[in-house]
C-alpha atoms as a PDB file:
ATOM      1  CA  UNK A   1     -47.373  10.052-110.875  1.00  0.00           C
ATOM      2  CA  UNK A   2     -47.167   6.375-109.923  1.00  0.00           C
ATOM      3  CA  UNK A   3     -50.272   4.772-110.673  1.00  0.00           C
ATOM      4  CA  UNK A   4     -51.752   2.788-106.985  1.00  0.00           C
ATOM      5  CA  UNK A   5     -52.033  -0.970-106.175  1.00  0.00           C
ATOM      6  CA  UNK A   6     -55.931   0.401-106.039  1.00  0.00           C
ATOM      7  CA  UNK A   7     -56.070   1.214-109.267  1.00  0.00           C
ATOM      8  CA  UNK A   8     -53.865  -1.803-110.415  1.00  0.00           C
ATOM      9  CA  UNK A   9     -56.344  -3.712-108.647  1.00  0.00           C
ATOM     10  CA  UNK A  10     -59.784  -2.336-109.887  1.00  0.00           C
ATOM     11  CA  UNK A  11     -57.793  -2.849-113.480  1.00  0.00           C
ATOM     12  CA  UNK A  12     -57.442  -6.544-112.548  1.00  0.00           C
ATOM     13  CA  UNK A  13     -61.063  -6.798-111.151  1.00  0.00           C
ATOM     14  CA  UNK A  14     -63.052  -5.400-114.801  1.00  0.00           C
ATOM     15  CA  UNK A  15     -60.255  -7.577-116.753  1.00  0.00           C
ATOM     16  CA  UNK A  16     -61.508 -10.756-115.166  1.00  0.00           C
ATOM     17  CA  UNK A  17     -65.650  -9.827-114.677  1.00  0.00           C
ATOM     18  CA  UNK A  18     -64.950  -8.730-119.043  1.00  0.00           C
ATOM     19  CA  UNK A  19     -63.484 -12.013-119.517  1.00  0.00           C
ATOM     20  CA  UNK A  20     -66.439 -13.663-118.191  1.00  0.00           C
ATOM     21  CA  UNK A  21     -69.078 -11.617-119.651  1.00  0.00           C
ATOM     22  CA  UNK A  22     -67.056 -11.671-123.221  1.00  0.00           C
ATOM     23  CA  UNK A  23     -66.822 -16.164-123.033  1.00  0.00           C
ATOM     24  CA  UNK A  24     -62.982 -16.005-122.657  1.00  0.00           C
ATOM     25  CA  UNK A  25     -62.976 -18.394-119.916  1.00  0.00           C
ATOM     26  CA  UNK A  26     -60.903 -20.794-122.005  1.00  0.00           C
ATOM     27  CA  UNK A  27     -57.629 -17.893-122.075  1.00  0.00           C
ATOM     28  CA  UNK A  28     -55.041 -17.400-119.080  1.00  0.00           C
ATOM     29  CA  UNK A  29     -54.736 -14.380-117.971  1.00  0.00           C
ATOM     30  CA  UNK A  30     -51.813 -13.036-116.565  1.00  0.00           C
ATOM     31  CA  UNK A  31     -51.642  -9.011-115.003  1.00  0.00           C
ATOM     32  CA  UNK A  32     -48.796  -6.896-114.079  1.00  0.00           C
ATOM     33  CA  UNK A  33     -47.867  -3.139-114.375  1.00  0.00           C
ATOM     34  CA  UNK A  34     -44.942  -1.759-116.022  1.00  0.00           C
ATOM     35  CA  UNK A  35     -44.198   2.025-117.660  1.00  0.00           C
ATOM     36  CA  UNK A  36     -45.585   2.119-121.147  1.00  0.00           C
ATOM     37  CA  UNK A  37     -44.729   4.383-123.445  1.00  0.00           C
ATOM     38  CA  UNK A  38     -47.657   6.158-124.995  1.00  0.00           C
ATOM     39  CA  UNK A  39     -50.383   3.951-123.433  1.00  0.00           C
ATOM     40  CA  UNK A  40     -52.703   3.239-120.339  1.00  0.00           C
ATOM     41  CA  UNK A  41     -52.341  -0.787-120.866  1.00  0.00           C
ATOM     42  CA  UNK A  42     -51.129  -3.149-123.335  1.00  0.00           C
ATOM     43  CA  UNK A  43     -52.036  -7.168-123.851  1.00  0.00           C
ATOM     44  CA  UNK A  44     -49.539  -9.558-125.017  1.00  0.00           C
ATOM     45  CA  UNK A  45     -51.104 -12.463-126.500  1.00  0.00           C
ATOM     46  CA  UNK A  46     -50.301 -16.177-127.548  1.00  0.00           C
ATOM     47  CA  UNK A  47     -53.558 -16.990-130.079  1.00  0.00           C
ATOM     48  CA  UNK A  48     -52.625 -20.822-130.039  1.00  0.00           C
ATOM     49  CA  UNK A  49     -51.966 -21.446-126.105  1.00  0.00           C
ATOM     50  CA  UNK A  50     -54.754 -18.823-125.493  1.00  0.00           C
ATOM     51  CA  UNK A  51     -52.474 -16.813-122.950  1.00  0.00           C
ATOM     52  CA  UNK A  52     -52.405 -13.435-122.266  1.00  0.00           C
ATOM     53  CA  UNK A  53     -50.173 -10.706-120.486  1.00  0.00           C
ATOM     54  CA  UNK A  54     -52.191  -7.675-119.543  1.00  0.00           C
ATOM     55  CA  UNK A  55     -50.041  -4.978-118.229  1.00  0.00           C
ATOM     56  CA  UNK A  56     -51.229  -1.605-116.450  1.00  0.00           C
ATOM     57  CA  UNK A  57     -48.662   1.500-116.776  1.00  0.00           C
ATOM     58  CA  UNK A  58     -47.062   1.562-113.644  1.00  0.00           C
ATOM     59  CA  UNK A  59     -46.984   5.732-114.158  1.00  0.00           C
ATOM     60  CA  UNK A  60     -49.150   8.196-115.458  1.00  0.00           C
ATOM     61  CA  UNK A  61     -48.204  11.599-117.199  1.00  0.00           C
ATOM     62  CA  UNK A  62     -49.796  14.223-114.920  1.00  0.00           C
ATOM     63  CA  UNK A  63     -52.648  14.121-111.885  1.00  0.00           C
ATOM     64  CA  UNK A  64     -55.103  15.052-114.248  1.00  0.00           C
ATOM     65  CA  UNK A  65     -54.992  11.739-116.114  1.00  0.00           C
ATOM     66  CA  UNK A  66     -54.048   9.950-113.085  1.00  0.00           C
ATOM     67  CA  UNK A  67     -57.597  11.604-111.631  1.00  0.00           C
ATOM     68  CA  UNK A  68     -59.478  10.894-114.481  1.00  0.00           C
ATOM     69  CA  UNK A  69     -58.063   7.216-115.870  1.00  0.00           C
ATOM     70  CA  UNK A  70     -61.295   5.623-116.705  1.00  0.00           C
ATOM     71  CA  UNK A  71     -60.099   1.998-115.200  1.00  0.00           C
ATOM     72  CA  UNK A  72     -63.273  -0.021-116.370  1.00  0.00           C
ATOM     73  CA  UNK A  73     -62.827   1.260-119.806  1.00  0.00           C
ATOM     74  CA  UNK A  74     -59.456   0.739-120.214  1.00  0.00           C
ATOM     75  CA  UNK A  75     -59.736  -3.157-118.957  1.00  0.00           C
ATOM     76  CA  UNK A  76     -62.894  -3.628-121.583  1.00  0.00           C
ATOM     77  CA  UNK A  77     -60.209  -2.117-123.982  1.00  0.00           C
ATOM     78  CA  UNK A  78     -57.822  -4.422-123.303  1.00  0.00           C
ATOM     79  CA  UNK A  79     -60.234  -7.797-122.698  1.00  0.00           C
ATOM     80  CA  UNK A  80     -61.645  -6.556-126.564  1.00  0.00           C
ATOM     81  CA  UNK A  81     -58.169  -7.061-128.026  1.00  0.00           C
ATOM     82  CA  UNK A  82     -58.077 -10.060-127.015  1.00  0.00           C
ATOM     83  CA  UNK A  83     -61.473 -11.187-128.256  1.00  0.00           C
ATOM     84  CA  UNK A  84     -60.437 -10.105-131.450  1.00  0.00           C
ATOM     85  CA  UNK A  85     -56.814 -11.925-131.112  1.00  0.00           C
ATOM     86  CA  UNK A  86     -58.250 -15.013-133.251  1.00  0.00           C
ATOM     87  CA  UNK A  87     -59.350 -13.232-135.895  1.00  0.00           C
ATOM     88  CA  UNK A  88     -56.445 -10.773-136.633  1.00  0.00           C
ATOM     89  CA  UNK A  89     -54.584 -13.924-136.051  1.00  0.00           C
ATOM     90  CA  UNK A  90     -56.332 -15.337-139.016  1.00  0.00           C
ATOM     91  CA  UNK A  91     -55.949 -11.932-141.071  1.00  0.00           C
ATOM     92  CA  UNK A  92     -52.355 -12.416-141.124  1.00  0.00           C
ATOM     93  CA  UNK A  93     -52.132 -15.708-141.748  1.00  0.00           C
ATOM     94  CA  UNK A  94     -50.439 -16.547-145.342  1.00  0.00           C
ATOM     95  CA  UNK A  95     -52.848 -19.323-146.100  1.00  0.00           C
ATOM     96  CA  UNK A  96     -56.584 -19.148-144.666  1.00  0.00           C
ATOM     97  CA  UNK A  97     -59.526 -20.186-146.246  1.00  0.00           C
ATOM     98  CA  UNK A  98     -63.128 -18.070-146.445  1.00  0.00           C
ATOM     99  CA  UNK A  99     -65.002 -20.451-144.077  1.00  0.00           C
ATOM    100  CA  UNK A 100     -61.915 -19.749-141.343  1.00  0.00           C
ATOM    101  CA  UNK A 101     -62.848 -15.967-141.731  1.00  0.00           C
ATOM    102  CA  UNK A 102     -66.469 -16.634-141.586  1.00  0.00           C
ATOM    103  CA  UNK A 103     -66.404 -18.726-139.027  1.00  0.00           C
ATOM    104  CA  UNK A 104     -64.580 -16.471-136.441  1.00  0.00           C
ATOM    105  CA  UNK A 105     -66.514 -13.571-137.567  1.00  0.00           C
ATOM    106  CA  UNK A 106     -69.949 -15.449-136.234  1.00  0.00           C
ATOM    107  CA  UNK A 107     -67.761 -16.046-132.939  1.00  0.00           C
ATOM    108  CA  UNK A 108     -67.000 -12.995-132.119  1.00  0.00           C
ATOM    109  CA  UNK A 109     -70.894 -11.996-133.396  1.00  0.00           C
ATOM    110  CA  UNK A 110     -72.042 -14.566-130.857  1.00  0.00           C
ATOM    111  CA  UNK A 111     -70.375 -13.249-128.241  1.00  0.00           C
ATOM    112  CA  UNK A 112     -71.602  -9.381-128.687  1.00  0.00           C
ATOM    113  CA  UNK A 113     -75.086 -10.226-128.976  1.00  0.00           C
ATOM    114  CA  UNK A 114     -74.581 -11.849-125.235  1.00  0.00           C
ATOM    115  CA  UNK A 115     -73.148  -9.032-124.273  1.00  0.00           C
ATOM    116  CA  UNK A 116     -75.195  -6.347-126.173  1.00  0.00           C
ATOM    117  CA  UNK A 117     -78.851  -7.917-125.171  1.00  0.00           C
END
């Protein structure tokens, strides 16, 4: 089952009100759909230029998950990776230093305490 330009737009719509509420302002976003293997949605993400590609699966398995895609949860999902793109960023870095980690970590903290209050 195809997924709709509805539901491609609703996706697009919670992407961009999560990327508000969650400070990313400073990232472009980019959205398109395209069949995924084994997943809803996907982000591809450039840490330094602070772009991102978030792509909805342009077809779902069966009507039941078609029915029952939980669009809002699947953009928060998505908009989450990408609040934590920084620090995995970091994580795999070969040289980083403590106060990088630390640092990051009280961003991120930041943010969820906006968004958790």
């Amino acid at each position: 089952m195809k997924t709709t330009k509805k539901q491609f737009s609703e996706f697009k719509k919670a992407c961009l009100e999560w990327q508000k509420r969650l400070g990313l302002l400073d990232w472009s976003l980019y959205f398109g759909m395209s069949k995924l293997e084994d997943a809803y949605a996907t982000v591809n993400i450039n840490v330094l230029g602070r772009v991102a590609t978030v792509l909805l699966t342009s077809v779902l398995e069966d009507k039941d998950v078609a029915d029952n895609l939980d669009i809002g949860l699947t953009a928060l999902h998505e908009m989450l990776h990408i609040l934590l793109a920084r620090m995995q960023y970091i994580a795999t870095a070969r040289y980083v230093t403590e106060e990088e980690v630390l640092e990051e970590e009280h961003s991120i903290i930041r943010v969820l305490e906006k968004v958790v209050r």
